[in-house]
C-alpha atoms as a PDB file:
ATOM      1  CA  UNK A   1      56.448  38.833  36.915  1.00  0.00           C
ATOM      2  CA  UNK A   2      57.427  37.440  40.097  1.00  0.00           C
ATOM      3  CA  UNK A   3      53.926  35.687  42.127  1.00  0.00           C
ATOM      4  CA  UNK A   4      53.734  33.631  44.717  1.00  0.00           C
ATOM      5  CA  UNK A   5      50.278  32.075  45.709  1.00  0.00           C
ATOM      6  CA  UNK A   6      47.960  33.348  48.094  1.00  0.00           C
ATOM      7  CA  UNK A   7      49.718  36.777  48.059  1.00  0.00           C
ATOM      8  CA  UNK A   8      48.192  39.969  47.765  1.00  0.00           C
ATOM      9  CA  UNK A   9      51.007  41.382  45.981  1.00  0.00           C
ATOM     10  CA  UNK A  10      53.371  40.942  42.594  1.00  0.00           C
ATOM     11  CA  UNK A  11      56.765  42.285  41.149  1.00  0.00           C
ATOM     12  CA  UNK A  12      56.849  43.173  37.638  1.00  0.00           C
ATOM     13  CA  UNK A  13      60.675  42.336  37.365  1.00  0.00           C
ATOM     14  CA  UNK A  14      60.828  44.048  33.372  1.00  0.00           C
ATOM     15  CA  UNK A  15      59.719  46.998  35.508  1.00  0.00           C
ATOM     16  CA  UNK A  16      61.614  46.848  38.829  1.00  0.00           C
ATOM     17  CA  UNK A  17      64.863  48.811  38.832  1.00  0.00           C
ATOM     18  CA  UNK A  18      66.368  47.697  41.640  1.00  0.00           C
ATOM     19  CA  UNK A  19      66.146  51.311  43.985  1.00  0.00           C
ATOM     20  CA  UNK A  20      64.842  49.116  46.910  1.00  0.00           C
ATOM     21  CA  UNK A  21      62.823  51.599  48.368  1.00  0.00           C
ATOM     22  CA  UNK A  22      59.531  48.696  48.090  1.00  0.00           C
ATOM     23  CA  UNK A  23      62.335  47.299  51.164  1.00  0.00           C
ATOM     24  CA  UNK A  24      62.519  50.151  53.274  1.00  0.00           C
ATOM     25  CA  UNK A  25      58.521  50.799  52.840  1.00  0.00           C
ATOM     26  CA  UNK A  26      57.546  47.533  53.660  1.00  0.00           C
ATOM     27  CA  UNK A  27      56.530  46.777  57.408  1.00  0.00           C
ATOM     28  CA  UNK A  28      56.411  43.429  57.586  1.00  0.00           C
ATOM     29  CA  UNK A  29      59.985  42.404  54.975  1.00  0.00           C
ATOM     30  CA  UNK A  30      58.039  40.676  52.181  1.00  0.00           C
ATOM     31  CA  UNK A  31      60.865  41.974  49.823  1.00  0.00           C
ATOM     32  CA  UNK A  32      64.032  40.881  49.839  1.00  0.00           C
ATOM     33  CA  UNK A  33      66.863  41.789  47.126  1.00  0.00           C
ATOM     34  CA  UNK A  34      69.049  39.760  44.560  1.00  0.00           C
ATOM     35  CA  UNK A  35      72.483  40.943  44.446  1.00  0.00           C
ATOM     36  CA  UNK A  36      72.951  39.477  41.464  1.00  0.00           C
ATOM     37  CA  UNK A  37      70.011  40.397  39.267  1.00  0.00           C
ATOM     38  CA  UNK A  38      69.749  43.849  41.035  1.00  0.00           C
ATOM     39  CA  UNK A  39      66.414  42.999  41.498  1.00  0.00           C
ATOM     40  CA  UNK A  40      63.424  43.250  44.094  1.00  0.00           C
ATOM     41  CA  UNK A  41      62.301  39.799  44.778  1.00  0.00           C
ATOM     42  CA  UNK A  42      59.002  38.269  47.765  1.00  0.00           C
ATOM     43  CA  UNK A  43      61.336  36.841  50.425  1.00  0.00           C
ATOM     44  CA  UNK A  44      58.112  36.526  52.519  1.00  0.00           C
ATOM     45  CA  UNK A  45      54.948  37.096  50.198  1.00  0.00           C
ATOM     46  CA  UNK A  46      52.922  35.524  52.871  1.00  0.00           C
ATOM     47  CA  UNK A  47      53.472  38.409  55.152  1.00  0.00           C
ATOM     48  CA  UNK A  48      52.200  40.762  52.952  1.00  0.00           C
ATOM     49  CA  UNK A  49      49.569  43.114  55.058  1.00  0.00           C
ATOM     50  CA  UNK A  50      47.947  45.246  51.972  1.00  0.00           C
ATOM     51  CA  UNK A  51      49.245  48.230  53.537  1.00  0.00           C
ATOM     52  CA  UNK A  52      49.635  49.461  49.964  1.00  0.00           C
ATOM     53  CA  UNK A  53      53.020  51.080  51.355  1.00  0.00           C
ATOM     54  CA  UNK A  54      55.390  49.597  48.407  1.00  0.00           C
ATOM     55  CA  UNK A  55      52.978  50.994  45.751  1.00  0.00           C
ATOM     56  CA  UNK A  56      53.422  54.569  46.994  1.00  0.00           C
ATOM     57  CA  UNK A  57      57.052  54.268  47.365  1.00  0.00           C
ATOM     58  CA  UNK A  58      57.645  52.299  43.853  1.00  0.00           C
ATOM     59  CA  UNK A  59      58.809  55.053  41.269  1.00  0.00           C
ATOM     60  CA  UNK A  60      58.089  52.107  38.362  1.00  0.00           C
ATOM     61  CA  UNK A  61      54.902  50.765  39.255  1.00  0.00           C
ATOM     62  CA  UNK A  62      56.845  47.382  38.934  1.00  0.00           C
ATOM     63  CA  UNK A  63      54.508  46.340  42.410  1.00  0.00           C
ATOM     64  CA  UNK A  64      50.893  45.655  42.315  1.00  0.00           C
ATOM     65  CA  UNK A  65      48.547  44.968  44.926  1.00  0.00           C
ATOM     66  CA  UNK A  66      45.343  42.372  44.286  1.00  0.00           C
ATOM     67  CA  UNK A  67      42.671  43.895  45.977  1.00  0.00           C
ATOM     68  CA  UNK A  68      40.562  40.480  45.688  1.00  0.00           C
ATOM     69  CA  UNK A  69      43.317  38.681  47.439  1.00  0.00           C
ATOM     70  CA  UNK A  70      42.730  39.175  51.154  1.00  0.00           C
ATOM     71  CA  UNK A  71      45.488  38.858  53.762  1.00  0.00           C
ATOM     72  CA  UNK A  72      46.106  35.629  55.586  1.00  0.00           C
ATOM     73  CA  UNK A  73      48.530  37.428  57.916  1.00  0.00           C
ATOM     74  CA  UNK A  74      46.386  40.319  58.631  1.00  0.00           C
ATOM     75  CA  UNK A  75      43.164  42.338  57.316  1.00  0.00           C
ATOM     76  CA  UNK A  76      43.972  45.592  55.517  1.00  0.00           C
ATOM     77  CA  UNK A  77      42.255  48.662  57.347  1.00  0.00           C
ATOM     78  CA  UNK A  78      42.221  49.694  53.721  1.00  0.00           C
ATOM     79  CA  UNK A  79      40.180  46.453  51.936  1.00  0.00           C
ATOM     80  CA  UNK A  80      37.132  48.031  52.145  1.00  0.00           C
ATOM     81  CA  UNK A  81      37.788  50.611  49.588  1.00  0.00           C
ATOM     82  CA  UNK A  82      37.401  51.604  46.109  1.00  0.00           C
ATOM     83  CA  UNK A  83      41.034  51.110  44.848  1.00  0.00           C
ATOM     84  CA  UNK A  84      40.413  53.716  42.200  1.00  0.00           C
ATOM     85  CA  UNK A  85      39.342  55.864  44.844  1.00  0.00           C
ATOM     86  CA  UNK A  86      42.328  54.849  47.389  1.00  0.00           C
ATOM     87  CA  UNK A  87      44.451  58.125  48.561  1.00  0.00           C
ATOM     88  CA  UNK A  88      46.238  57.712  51.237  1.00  0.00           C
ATOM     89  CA  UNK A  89      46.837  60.987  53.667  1.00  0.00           C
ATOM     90  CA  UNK A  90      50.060  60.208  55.961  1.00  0.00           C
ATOM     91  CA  UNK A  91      48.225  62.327  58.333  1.00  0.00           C
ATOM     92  CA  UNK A  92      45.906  59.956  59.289  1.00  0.00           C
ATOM     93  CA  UNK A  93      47.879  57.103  59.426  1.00  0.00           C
END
């Protein structure tokens, strides 16, 4: 499991299989990629926004989001939510 402190959000590394699509969802670049592990890793975990955009696009589940963790970059429109009830319409976005 791949943490960094302060950050909303985790990589499961047993679980990541390196598609990089948590890359091309993520707005702000928290994720970078190791070319030699294949791997997903936080380049910039600090950035993280709780758009909750990585989880949708992760076909593993190898990302998780800490709901208790608030952004110090910015506040999630989404933190005031149920997470269990979270679904996320790209038509409102």
């Amino acid at each position: 499991m791949t943490e960094a402190v302060n950050s909303p959000v985790s990589i499961n590394l047993d679980l990541c299989e390196g598609c990089r699509k948590c890359l091309n969802a993520c707005p702000t670049d928290v994720f970078g990629f190791n070319e030699k592990t294949q791997k997903a890793y936080l380049a910039y975990p600090s950035d993280c926004s709780v758009c909750f955009l990585c989880i949708g696009d992760c076909p593993t589940g190898a990302i998780k989001v800490d709901f208790a963790i608030t952004s110090v970059r910015k506040h999630s429109a989404y933190a005031e939510y149920d997470p269990d009830q979270l679904v996320l319409d790209p038509s409102t976005l």
